[in-house]
C-alpha atoms as a PDB file:
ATOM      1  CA  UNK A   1       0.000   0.000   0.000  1.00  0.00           C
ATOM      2  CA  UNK A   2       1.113   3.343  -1.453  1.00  0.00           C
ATOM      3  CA  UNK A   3       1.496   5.733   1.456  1.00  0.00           C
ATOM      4  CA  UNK A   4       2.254   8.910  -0.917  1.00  0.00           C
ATOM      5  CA  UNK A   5       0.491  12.258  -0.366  1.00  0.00           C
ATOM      6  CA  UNK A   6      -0.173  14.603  -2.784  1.00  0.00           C
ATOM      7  CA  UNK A   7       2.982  16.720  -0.735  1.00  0.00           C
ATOM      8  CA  UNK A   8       4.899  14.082  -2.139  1.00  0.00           C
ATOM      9  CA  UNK A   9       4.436  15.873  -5.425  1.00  0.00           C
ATOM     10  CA  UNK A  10       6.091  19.070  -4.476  1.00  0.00           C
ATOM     11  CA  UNK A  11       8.889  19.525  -6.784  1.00  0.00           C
ATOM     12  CA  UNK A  12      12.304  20.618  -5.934  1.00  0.00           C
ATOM     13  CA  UNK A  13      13.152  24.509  -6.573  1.00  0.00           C
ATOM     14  CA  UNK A  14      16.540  24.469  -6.040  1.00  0.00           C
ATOM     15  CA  UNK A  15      18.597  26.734  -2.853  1.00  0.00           C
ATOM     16  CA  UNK A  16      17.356  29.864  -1.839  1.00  0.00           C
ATOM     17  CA  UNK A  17      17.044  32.027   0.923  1.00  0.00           C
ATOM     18  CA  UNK A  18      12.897  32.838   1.775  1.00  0.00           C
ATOM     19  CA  UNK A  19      13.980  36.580   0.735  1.00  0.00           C
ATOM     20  CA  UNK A  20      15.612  35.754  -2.293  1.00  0.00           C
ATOM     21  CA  UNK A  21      12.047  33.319  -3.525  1.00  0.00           C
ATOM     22  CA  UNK A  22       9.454  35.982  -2.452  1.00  0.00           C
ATOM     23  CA  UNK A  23      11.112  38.584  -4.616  1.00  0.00           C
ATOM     24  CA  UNK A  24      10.920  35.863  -7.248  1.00  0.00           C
ATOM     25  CA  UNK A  25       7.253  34.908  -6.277  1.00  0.00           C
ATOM     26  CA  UNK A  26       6.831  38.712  -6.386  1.00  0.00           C
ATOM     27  CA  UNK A  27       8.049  38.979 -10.189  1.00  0.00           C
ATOM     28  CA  UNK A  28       5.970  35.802 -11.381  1.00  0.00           C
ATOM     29  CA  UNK A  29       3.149  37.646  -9.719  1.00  0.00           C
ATOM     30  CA  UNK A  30       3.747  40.722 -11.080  1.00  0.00           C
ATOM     31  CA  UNK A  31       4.167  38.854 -15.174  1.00  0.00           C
ATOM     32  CA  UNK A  32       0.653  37.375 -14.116  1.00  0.00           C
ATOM     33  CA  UNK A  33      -1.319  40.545 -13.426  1.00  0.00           C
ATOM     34  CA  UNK A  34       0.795  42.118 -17.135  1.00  0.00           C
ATOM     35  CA  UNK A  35      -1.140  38.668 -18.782  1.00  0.00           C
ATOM     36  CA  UNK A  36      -4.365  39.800 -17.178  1.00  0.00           C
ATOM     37  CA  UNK A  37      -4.289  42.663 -19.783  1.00  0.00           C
ATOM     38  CA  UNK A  38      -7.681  44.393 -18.520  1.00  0.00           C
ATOM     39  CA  UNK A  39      -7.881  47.494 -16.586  1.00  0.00           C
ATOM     40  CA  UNK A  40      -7.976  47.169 -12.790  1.00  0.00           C
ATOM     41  CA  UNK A  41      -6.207  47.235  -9.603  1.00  0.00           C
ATOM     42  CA  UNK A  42      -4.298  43.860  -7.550  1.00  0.00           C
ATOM     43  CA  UNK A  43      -4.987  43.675  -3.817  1.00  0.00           C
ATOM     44  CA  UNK A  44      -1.820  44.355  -1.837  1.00  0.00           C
ATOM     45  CA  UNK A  45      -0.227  40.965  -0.493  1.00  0.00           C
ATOM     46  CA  UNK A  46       2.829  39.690   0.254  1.00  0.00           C
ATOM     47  CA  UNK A  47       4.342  36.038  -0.233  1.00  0.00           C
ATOM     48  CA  UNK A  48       4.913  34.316   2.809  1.00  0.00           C
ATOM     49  CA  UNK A  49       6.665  31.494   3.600  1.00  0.00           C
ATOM     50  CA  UNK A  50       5.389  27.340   4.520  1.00  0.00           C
ATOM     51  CA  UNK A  51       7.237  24.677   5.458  1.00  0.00           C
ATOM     52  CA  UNK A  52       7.680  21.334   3.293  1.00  0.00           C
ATOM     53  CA  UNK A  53       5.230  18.564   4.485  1.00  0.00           C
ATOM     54  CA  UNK A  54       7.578  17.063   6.466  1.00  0.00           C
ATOM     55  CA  UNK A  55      10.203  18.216   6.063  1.00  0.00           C
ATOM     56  CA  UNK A  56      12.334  20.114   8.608  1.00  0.00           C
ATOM     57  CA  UNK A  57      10.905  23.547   8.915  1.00  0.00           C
ATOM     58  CA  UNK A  58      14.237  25.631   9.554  1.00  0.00           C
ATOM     59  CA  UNK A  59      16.026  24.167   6.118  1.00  0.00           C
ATOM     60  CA  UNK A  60      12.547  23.585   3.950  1.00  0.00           C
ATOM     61  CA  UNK A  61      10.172  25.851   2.717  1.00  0.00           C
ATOM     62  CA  UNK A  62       7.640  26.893  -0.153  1.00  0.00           C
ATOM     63  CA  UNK A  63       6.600  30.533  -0.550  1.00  0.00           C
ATOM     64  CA  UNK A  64       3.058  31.328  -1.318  1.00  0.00           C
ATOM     65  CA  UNK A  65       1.592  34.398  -2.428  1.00  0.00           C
ATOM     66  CA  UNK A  66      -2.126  35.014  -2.699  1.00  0.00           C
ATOM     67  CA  UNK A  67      -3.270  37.767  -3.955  1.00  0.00           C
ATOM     68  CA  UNK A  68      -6.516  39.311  -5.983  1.00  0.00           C
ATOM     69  CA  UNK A  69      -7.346  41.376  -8.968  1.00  0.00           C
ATOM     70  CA  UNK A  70     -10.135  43.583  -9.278  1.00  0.00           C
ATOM     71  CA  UNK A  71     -11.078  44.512 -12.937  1.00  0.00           C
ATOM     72  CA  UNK A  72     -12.436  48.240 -13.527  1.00  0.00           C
ATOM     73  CA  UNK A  73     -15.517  46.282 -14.693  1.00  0.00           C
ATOM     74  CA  UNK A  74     -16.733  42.963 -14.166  1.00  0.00           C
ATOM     75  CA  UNK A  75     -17.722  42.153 -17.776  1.00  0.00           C
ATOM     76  CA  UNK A  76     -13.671  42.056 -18.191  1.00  0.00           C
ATOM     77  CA  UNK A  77     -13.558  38.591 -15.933  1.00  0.00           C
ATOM     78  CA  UNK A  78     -14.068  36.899 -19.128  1.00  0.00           C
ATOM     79  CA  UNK A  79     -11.250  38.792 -20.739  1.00  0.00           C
ATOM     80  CA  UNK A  80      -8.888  38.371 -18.210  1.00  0.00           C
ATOM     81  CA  UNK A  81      -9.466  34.452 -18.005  1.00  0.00           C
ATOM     82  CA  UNK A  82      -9.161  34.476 -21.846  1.00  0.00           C
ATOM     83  CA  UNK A  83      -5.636  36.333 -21.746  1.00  0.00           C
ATOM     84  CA  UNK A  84      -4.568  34.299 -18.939  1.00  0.00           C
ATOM     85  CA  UNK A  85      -5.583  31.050 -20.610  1.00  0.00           C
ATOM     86  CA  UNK A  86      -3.884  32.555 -23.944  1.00  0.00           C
ATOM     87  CA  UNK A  87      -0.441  34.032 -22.413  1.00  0.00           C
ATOM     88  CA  UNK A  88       0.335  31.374 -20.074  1.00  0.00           C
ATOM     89  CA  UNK A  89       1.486  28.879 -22.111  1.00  0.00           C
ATOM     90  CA  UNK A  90       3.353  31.275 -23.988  1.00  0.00           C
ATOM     91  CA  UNK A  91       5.765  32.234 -20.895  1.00  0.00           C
ATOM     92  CA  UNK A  92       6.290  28.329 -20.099  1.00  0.00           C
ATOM     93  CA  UNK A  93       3.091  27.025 -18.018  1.00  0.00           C
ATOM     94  CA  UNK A  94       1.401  24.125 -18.724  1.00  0.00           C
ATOM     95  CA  UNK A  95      -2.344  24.687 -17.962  1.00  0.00           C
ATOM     96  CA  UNK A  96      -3.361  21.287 -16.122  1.00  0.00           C
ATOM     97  CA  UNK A  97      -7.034  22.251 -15.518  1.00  0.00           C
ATOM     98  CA  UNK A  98      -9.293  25.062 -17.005  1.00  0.00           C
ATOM     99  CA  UNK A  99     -12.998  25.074 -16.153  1.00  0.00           C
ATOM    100  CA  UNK A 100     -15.995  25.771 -13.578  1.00  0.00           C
ATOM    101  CA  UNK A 101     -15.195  24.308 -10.147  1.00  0.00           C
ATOM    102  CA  UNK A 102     -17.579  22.123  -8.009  1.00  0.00           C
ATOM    103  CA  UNK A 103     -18.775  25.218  -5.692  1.00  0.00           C
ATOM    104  CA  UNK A 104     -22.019  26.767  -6.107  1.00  0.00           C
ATOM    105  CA  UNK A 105     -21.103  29.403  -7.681  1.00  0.00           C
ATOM    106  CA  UNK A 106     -19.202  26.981 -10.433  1.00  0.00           C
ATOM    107  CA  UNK A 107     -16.308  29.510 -10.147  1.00  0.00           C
ATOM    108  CA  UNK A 108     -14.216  29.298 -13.456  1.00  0.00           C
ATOM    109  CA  UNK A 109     -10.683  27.953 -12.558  1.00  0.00           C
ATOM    110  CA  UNK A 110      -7.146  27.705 -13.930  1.00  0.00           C
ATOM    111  CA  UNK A 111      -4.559  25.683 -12.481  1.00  0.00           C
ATOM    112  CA  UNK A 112      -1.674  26.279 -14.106  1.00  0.00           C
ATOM    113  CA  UNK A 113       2.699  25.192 -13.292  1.00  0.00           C
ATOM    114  CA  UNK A 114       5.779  26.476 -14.796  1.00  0.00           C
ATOM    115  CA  UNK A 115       7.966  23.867 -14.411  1.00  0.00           C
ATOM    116  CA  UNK A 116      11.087  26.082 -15.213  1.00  0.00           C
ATOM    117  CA  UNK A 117      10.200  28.324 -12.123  1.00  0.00           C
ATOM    118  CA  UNK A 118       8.684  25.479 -10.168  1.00  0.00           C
ATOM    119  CA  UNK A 119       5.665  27.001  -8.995  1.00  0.00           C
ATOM    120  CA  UNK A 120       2.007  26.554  -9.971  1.00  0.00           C
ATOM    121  CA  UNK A 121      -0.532  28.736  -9.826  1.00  0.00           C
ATOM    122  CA  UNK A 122      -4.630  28.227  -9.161  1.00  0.00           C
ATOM    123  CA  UNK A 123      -6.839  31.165 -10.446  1.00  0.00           C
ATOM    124  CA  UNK A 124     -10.237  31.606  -9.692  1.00  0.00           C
ATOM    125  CA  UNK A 125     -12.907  33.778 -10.817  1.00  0.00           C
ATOM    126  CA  UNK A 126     -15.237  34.880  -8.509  1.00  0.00           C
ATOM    127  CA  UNK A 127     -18.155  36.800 -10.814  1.00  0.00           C
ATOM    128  CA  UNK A 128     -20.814  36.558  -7.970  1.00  0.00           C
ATOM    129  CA  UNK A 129     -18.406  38.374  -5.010  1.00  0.00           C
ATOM    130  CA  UNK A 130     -18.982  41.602  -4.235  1.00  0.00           C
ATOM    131  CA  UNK A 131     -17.052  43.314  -5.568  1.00  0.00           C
ATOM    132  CA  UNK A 132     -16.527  40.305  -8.391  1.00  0.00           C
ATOM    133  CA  UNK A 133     -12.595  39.548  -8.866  1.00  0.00           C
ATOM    134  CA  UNK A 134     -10.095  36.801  -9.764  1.00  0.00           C
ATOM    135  CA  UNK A 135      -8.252  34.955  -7.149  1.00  0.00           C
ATOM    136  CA  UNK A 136      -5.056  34.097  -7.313  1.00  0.00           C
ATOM    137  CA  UNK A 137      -2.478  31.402  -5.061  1.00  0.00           C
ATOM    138  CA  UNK A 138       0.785  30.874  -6.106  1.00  0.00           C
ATOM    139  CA  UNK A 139       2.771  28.058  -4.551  1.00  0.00           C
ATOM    140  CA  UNK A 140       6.279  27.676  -5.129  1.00  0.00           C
ATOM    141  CA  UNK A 141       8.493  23.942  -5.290  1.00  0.00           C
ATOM    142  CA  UNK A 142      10.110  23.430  -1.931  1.00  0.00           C
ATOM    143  CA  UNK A 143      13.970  25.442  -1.507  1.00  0.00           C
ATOM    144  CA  UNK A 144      16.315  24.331   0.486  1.00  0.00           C
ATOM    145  CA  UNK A 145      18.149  27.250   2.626  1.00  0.00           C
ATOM    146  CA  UNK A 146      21.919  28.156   1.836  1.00  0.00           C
ATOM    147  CA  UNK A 147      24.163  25.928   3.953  1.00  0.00           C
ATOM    148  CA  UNK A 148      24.565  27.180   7.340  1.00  0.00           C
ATOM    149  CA  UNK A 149      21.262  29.287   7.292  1.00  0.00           C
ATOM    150  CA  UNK A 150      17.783  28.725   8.773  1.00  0.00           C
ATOM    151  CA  UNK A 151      14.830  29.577   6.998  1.00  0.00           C
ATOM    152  CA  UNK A 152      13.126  33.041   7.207  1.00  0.00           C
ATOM    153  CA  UNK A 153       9.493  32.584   8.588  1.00  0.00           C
ATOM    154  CA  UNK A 154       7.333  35.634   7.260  1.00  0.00           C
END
């Protein structure tokens, strides 16, 4: 019997200090909203840091960074999702799932990873929120901290 978790599936990203990924989560966040291509603002949000399913916590970690747009109008949803769905591939993500989720609302989602980067990202569109905006979680592959340092928790 397989005892394999889906944290099992976390790829490597290579050595890093936490600093050093968030600015990088920072700058794949910041291509992301330039491939949303409609007017409107992004929620202010930092990337933080996780630890590695087991894995030890002061040498492991994934940064995270979730953050939201809000388009000028929410008629450009459909617009964004479209240039998203469109530009991604073109900058080196594979798009692994595109459609309405189970919830309710049947939220249109895009899970997307850029193996080059090692991080994925999960989009949501959330029409029926007030005010309606896309969601947006990206996850990073676990680092591994510089010999001799101890991972930044922020």
């Amino acid at each position: 019997m397989s005892s394999s978790t889906e944290s099992d599936d976390v790829p490597s990203a290579g050595i890093s200090t936490s600093q050093d990924a968030a600015a990088e989560a920072q700058k794949v966040s910041s291509r992301l909203y330039d491939l949303i291509g409609v007017k409107g603002k992004a929620s202010d949000g930092s990337p933080g840091v996780q630890e590695c399913s087991g894995k030890d916590r002061d040498t492991y970690f994934q940064i995270f960074h979730k953050w939201s747009f809000y388009p000028a109008s929410a008629n450009d949803l459909d617009a964004a999702m479209e240039h998203l769905k469109e530009g991604l591939p073109k900058q080196g993500w594979k798009i692994v799932e595109y459609g309405p989720d189970s919830s309710e609302s049947e939220n249109l989602t895009l899970i997307a990873d850029n193996d080059e980067k090692k991080v994925g990202v999960h989009i949501a569109q959330m029409k029926k929120r007030n005010p309606p905006k896309l969601s947006l979680m990206l996850v990073s592959g676990c680092y591994q901290v510089p010999e001799g340092q101890k991972v930044e928790h922020f």
